[in-house]
C-alpha atoms as a PDB file:
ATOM      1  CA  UNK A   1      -7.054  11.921 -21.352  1.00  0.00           C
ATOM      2  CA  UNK A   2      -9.281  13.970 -23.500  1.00  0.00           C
ATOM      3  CA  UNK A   3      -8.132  16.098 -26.443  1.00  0.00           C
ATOM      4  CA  UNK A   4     -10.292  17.516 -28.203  1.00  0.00           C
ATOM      5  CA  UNK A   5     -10.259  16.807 -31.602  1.00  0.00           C
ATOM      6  CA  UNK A   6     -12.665  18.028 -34.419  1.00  0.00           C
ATOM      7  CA  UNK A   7     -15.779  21.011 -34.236  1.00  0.00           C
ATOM      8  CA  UNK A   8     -18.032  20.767 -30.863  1.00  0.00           C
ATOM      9  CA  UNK A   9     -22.098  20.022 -32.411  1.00  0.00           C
ATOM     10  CA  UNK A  10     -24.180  23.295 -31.909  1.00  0.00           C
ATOM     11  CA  UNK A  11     -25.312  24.053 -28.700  1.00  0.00           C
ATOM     12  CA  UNK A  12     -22.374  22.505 -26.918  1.00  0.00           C
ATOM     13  CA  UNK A  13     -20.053  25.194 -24.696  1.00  0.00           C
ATOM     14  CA  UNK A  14     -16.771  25.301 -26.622  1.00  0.00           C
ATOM     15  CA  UNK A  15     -14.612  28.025 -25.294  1.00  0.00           C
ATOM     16  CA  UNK A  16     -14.338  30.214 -22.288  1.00  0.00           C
ATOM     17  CA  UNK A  17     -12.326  33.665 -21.392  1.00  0.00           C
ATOM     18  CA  UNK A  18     -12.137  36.126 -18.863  1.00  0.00           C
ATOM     19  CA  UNK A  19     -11.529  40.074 -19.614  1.00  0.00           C
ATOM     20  CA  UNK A  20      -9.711  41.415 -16.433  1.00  0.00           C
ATOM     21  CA  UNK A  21      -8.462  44.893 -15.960  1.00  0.00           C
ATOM     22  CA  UNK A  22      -4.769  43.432 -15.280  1.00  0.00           C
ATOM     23  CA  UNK A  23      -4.215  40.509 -17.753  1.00  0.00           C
ATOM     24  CA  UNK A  24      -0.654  39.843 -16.468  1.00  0.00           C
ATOM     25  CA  UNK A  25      -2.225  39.538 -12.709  1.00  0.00           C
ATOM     26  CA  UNK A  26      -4.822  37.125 -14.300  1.00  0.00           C
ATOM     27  CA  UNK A  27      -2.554  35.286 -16.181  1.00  0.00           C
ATOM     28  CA  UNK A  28      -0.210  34.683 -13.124  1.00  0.00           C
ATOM     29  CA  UNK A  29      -3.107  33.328 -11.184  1.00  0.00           C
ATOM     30  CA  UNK A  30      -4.669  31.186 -13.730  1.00  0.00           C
ATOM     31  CA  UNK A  31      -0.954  29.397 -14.665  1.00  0.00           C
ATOM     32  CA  UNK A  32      -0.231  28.931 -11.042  1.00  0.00           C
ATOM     33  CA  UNK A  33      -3.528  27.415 -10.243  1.00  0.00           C
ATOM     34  CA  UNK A  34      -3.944  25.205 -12.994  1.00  0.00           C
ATOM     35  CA  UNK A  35      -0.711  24.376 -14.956  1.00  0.00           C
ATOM     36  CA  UNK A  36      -1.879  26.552 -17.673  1.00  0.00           C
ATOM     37  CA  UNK A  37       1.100  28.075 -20.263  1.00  0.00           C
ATOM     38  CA  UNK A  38      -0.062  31.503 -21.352  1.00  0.00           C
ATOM     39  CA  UNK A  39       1.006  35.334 -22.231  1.00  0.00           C
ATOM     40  CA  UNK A  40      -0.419  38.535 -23.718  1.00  0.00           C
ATOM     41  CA  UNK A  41      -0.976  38.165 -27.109  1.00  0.00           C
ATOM     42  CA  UNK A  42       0.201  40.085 -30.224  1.00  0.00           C
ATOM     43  CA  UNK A  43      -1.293  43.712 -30.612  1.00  0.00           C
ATOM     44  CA  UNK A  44      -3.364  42.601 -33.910  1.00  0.00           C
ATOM     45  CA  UNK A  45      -5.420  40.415 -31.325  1.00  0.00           C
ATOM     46  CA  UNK A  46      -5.185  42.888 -28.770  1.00  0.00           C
ATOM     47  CA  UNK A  47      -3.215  41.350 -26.669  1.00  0.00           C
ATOM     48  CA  UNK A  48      -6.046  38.119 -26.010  1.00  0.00           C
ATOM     49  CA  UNK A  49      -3.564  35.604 -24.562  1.00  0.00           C
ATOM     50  CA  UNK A  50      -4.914  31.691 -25.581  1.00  0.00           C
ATOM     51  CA  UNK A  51      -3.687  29.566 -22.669  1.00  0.00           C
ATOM     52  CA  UNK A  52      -2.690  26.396 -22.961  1.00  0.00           C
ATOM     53  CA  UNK A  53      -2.716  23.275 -20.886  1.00  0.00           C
ATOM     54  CA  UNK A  54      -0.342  20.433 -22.367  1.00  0.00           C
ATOM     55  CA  UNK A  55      -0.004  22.166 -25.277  1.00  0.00           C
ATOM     56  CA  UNK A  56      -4.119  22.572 -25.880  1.00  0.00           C
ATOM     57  CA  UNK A  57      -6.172  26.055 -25.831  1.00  0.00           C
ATOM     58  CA  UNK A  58      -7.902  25.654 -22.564  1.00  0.00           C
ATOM     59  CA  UNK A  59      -9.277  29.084 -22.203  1.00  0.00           C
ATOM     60  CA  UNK A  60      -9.109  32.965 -23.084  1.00  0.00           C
ATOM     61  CA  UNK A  61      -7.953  35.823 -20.795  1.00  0.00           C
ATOM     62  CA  UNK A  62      -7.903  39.336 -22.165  1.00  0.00           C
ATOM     63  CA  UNK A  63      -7.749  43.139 -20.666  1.00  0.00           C
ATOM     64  CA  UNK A  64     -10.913  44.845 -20.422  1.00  0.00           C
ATOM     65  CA  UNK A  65     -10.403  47.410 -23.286  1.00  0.00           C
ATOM     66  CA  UNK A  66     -12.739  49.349 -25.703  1.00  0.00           C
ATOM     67  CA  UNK A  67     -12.479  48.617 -29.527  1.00  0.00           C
ATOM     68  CA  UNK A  68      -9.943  51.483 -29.508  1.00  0.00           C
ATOM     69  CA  UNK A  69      -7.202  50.719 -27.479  1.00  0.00           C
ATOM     70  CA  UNK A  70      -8.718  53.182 -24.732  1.00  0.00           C
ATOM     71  CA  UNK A  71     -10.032  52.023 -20.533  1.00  0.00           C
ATOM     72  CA  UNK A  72     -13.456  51.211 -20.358  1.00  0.00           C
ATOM     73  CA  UNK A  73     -14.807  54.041 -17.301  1.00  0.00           C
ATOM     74  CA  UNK A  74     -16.141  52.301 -15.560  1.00  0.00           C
ATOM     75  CA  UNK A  75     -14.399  48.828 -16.027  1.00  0.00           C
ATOM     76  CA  UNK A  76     -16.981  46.005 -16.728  1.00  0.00           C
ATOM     77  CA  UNK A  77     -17.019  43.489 -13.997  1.00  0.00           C
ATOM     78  CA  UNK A  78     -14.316  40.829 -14.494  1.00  0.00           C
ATOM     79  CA  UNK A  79     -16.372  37.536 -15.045  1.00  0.00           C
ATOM     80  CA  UNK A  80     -16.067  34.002 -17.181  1.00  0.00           C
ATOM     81  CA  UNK A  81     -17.984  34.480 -20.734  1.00  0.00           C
ATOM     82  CA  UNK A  82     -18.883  30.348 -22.019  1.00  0.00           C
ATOM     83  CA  UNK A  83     -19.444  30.570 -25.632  1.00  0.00           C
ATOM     84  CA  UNK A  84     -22.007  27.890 -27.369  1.00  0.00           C
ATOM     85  CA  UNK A  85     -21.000  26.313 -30.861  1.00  0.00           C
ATOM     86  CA  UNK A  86     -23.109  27.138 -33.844  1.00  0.00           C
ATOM     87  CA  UNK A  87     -23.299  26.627 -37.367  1.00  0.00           C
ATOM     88  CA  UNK A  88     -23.676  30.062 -38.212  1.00  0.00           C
ATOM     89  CA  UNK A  89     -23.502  33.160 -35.718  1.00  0.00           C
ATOM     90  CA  UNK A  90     -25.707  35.295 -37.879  1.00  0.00           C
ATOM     91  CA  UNK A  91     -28.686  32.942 -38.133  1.00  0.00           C
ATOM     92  CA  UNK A  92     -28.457  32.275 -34.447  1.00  0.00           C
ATOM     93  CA  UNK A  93     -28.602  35.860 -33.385  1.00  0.00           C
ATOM     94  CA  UNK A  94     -31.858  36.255 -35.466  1.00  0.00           C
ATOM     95  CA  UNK A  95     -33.271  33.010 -33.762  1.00  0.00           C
ATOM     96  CA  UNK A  96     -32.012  35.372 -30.471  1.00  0.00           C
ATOM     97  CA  UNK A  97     -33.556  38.401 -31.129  1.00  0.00           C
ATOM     98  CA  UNK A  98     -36.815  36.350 -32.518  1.00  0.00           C
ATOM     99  CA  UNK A  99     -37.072  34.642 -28.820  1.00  0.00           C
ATOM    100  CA  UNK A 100     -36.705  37.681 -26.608  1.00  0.00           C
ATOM    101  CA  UNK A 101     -32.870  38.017 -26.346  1.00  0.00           C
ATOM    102  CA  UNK A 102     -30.394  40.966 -26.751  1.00  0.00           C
ATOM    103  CA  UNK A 103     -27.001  41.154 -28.877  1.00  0.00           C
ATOM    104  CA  UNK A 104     -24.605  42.395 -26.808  1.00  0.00           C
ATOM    105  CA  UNK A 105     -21.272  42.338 -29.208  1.00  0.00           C
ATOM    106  CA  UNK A 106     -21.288  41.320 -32.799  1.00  0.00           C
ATOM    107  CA  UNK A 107     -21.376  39.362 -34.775  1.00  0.00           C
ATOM    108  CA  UNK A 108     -17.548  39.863 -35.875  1.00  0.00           C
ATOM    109  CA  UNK A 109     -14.992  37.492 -37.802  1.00  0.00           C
ATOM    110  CA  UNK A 110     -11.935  36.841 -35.910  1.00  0.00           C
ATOM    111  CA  UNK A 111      -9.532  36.675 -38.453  1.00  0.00           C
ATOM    112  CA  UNK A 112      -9.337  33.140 -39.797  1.00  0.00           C
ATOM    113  CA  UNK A 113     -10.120  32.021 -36.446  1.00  0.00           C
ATOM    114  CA  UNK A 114     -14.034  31.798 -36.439  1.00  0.00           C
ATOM    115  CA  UNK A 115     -17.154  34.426 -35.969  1.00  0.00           C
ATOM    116  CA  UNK A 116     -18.272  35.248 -32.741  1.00  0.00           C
ATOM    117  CA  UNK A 117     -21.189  37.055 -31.051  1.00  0.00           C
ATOM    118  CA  UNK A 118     -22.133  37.864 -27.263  1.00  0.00           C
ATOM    119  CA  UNK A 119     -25.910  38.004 -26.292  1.00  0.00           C
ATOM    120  CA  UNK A 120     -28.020  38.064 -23.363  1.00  0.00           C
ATOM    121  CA  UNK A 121     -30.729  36.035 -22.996  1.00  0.00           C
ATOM    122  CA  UNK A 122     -34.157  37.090 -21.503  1.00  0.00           C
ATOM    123  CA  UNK A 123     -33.608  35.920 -17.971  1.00  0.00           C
ATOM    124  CA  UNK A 124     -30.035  38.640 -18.082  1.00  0.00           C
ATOM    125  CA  UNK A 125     -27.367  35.968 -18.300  1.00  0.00           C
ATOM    126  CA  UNK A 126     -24.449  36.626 -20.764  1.00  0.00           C
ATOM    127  CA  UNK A 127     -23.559  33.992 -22.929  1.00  0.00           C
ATOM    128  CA  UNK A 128     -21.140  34.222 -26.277  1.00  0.00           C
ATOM    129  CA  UNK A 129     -21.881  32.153 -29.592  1.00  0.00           C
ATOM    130  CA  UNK A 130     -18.912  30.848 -31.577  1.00  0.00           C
ATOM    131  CA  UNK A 131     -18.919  29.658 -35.050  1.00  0.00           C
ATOM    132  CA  UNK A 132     -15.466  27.781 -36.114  1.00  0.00           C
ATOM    133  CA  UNK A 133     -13.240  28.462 -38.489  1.00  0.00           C
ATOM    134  CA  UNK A 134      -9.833  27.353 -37.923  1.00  0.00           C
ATOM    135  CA  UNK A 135     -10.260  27.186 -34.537  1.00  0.00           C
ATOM    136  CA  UNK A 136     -12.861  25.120 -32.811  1.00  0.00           C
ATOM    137  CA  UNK A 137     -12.214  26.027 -29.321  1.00  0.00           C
ATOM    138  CA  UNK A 138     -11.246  24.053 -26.177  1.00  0.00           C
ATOM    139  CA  UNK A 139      -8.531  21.705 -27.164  1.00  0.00           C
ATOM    140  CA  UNK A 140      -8.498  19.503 -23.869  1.00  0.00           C
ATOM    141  CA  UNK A 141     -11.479  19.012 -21.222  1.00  0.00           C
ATOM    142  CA  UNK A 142     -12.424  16.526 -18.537  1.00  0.00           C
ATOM    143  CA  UNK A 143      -8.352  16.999 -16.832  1.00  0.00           C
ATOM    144  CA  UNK A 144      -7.257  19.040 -14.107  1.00  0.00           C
ATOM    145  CA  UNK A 145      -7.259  22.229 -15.011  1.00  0.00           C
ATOM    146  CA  UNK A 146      -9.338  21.976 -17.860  1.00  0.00           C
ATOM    147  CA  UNK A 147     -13.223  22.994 -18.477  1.00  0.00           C
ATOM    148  CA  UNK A 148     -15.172  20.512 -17.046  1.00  0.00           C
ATOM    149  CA  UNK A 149     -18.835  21.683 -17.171  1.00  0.00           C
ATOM    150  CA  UNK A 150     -21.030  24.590 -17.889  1.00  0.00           C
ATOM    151  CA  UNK A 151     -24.094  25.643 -15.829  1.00  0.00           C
ATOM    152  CA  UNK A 152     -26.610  28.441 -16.293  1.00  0.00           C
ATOM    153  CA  UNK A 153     -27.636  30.157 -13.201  1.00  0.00           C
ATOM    154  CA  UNK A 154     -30.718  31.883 -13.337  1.00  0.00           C
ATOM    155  CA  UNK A 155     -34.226  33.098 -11.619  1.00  0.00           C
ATOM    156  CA  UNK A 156     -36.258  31.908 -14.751  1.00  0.00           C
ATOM    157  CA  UNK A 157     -35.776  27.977 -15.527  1.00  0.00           C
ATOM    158  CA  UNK A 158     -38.805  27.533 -17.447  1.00  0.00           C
ATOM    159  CA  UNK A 159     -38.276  30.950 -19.870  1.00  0.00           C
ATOM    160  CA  UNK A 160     -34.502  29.967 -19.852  1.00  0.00           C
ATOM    161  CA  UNK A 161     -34.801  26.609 -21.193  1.00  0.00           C
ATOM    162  CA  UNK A 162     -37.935  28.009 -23.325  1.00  0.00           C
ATOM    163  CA  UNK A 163     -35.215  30.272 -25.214  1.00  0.00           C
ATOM    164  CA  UNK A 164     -31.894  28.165 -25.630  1.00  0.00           C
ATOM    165  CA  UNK A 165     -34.212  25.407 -26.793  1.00  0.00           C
ATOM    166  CA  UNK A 166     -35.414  28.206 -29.707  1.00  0.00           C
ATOM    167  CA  UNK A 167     -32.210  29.302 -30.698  1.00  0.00           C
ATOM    168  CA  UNK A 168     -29.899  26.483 -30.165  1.00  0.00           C
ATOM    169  CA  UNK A 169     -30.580  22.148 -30.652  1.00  0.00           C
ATOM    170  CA  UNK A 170     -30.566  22.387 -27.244  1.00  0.00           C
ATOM    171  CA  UNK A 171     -32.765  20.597 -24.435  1.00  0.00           C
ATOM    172  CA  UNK A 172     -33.799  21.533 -21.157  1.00  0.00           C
ATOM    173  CA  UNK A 173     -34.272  18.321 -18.740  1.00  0.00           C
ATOM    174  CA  UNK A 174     -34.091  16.574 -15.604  1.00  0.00           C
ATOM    175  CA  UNK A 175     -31.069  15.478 -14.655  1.00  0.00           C
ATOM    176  CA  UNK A 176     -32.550  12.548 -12.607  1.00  0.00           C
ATOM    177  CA  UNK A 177     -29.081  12.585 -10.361  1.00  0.00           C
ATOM    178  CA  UNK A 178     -30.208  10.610  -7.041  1.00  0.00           C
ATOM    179  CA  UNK A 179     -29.091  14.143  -4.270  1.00  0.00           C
ATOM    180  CA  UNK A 180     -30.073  16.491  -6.853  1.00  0.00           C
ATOM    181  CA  UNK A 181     -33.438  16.878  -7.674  1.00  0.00           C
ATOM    182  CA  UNK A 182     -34.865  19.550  -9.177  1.00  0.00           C
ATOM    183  CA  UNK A 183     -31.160  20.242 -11.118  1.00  0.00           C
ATOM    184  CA  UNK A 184     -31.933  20.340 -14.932  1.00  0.00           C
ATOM    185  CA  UNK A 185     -29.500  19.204 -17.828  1.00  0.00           C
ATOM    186  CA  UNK A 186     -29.235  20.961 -21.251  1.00  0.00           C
ATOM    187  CA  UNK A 187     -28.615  18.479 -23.969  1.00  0.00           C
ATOM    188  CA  UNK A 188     -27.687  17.972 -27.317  1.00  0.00           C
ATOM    189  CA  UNK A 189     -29.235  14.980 -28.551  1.00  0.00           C
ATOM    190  CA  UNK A 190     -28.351  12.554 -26.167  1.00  0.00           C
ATOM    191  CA  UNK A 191     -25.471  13.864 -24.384  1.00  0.00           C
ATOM    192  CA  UNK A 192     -25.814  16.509 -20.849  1.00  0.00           C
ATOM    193  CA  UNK A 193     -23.619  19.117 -22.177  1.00  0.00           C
ATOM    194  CA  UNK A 194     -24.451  21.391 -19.453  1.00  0.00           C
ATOM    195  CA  UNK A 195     -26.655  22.177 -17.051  1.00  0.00           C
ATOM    196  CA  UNK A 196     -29.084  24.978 -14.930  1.00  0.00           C
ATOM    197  CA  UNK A 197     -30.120  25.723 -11.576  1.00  0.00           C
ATOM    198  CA  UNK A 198     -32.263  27.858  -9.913  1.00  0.00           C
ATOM    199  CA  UNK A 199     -30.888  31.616  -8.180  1.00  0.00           C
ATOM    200  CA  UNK A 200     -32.990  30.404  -5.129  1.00  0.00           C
ATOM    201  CA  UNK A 201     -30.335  28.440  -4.386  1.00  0.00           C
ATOM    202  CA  UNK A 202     -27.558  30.788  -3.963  1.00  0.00           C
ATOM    203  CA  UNK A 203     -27.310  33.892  -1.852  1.00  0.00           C
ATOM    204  CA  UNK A 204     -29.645  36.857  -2.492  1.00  0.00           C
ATOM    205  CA  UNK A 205     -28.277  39.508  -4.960  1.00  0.00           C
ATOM    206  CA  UNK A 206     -26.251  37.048  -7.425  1.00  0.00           C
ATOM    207  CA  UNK A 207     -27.033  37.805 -10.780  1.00  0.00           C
ATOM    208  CA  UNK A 208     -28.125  35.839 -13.287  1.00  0.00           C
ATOM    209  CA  UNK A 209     -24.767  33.609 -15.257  1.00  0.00           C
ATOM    210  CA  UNK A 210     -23.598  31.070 -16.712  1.00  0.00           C
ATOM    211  CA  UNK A 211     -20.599  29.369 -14.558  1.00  0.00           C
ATOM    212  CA  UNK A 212     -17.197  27.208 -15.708  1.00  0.00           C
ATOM    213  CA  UNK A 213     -15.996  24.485 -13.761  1.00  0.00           C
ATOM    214  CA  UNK A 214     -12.609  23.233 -14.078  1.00  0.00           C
ATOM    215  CA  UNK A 215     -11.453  19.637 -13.204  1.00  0.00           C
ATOM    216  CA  UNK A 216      -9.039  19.107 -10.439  1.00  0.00           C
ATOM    217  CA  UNK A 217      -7.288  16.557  -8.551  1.00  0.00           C
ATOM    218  CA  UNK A 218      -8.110  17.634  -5.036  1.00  0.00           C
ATOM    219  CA  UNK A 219     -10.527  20.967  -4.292  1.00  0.00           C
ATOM    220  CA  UNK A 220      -9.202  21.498  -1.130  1.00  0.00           C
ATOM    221  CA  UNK A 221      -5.741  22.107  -2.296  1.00  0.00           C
ATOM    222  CA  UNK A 222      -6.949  24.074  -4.972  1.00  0.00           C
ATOM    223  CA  UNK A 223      -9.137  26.238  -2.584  1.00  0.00           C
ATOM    224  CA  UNK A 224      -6.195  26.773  -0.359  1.00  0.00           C
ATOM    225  CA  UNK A 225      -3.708  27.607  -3.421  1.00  0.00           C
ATOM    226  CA  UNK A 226      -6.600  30.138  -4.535  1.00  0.00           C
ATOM    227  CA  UNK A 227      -6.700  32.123  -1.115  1.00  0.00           C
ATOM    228  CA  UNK A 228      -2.940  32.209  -1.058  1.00  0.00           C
ATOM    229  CA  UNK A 229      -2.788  33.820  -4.013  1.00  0.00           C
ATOM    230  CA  UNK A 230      -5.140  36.508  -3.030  1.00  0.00           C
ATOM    231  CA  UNK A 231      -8.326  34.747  -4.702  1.00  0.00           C
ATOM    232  CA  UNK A 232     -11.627  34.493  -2.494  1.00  0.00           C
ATOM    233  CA  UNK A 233     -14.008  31.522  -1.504  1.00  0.00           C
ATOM    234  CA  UNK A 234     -17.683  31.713  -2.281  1.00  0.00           C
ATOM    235  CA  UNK A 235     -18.780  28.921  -1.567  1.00  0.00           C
ATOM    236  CA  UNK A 236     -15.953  26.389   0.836  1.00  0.00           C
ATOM    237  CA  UNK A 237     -15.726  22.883  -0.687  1.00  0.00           C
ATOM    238  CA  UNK A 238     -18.369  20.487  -0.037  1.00  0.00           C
ATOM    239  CA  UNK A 239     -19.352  17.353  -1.189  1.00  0.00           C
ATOM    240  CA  UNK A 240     -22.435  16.784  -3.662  1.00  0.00           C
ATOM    241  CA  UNK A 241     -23.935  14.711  -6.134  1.00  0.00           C
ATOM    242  CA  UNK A 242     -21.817  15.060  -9.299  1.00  0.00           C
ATOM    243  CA  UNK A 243     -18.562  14.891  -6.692  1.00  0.00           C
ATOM    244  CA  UNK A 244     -16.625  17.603  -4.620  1.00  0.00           C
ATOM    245  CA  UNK A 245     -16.957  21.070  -5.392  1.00  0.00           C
ATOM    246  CA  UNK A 246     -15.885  25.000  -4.514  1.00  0.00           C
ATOM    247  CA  UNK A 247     -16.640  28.292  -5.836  1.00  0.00           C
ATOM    248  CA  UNK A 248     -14.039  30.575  -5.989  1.00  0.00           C
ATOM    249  CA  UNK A 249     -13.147  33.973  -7.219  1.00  0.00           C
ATOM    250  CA  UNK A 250      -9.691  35.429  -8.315  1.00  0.00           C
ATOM    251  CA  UNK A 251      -7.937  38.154  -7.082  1.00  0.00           C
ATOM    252  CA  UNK A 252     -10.283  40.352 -10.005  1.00  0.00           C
ATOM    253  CA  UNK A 253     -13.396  39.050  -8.999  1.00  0.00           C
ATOM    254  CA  UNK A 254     -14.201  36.239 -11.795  1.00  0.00           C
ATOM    255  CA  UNK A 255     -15.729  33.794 -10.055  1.00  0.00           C
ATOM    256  CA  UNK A 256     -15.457  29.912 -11.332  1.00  0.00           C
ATOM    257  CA  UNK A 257     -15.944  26.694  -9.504  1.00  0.00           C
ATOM    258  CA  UNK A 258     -13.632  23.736  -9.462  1.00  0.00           C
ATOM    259  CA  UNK A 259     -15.076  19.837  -9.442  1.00  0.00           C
ATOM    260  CA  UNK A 260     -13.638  16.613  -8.863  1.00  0.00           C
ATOM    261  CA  UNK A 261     -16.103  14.870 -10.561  1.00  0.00           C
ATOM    262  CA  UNK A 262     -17.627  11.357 -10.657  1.00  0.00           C
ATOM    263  CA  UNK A 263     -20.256  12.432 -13.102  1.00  0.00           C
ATOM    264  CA  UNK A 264     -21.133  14.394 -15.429  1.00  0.00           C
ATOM    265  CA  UNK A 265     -17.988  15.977 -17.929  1.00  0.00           C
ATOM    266  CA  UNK A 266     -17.797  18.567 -20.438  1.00  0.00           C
ATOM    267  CA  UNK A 267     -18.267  17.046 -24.001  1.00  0.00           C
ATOM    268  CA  UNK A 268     -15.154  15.672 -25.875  1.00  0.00           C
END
C-alpha cells in the first residue's frame, strides 16, 4: 500500500525533515527504527540525505549548518519541519505576511526540485511551504514507517485556524471522532489532511508545533527499539481514538509520535 503518485492539492502536508547537529547519528536512528534507506547527500545539496522507504522519499534529514558551510552557535533545536503544498510559494508568503505571519527562510528554488519557504505563523509554530517541481514530496504514506498524519499544536485554535484558512484552501473543523471531542481537523475540500489540538493538553512549557506521525505495526516495539537506541519517551503508548499512539524523541531531541491507526491517514 500507498505510493504516492502525482502533486499533493495545496494545503495538504507533503514532506517532512529534520536538521540535527550529527546527520550520520540521525540517520542511523531513523533507518533502524523504521526500515528507512538513507545517506548524506552530495555537497551541492549540502549534504540533505532524502531517505527512502521501499524505494520512495519518505522524509528529509540534514545537519544544522548556516548557508556557508559554517556551525550555527548556538545550534537550533533539532525538531521535525512539515511542509504544506502550494501552487506558488511567493503568493503564499504574501497571503502570510498579509494574515499576521513571519518568513522565516526564503523563498528559494531548489534546483529543479521545487521552491520552498519556512514561516511562522502568528500563534509561533514553524511550518515550511513547498511548491513542486520535479519533486512532489512524500513518495509513500499510510505504511510503517511512513508519514501518517500531521497535527498543529498550539495555544491559539481559533487565530490558528483563522490564518491557515487565509493563506492556504485549508479548513479548520471538528473532527466529530466519538473519544475526542474538542480535536479539530484541517481539510482540504473534503478530505482531514491534518489536524490541531490545544497546548492545554500537553505539559506546561511545550511550545507551540506542528507534529509527524509515522505508521507502525506495533508502538510498543517501536517505543522499546527507540529507548534502546538512546531515544526518549514523552508521552508512553496509550490507546486513543484514532488508535495506539507514543511520543517519542531521538537521541537529538526531535520529537515525533508513532500511530497504529484505525482512522484517520495522511493523504495519498
Amino acid at each position: 500500500m500507498p505510493d504516492k503518485t502525482g502533486p499533493y492539492k495545496p494545503g495538504t502536508p507533503c514532506w517532512i525533515d529534520l536538521m540535527v547537529p550529527d546527520q550520520q547519528a540521525a540517520l542511523d536512528f531513523y533507518c533502524d527504527l523504521f526500515g528507512w534507506q538513507g545517506e548524506v547527500g552530495p555537497p551541492e545539496t549540502g549534504g540533505y540525505s532524502v531517505c527512502l522507504l521501499k524505494g520512495k522519499p519518505v522524509a528529509g534529514i540534514m545537519k544544522a549548518m548556516n548557508p556557508d558551510g559554517t556551525v550555527p552557535d548556538p545550534l537550533p533545536p533539532t525538531v521535525w519541519t512539515t511542509y504544506l503544498a502550494t501552487d506558488s510559494v511567493d503568493a503564499t508568503l504574501k497571503a502570510v505576511t498579509d494574515a499576521g505571519g513571519s518568513v522565516v527562510m526564503g523563498p528559494q528554488d531548489v534546483m529543479d526540485l521545487g521552491r520552498m519557504a519556512v514561516i511562522t505563523d502568528p500563534t509561533g509554530a514553524v511550518v515550511g511551504l513547498w511548491q513542486a517541481g520535479t519533486f512532489d514530496g512524500a513518495g509513500i504514506v499510510n505504511e510503517h514507517g511512513a508519514l501518517i498524519w500531521n497535527e498543529l499544536n498550539t495555544g491559539d485554535t481559533k487565530a490558528a485556524a483563522d490564518f491557515y484558512g487565509a493563506v492556504l484552501p485549508l479548513e479548520a473543523a471538528p473532527a466529530g471522532m466519538p473519544g475526542a471531542e474538542g480535536y479539530i481537523a484541517f481539510k482540504v475540500g473534503d478530505r482531514a489532511i491534518g489536524g490541531m489540538m490545544d497546548l492545554s493538553a500537553l505539559p506546561p512549557g511545550v511550545p507551540p508545533h506542528w507534529m509527524p506521525y509515522f505508521g507502525v505495526d506495533d508502538v510498543d516495539s517501536i517505543q522499546n527499539a527507540a529507548v534502546r537506541a538512546g531515544g526518549s519517551v514523552l508521552a508512553p503508548a496509550f490507546d486513543m481514538a484514532a488508535g495506539r499512539m507514543a511520543v517519542l524523541a531521538d537521541p537529538q531531541g526531535g520529537g515525533f509520535s508513532v500511530i497504529k491507526a484505525t482512522a484517520p491517514e495522511q493523504p495519498e
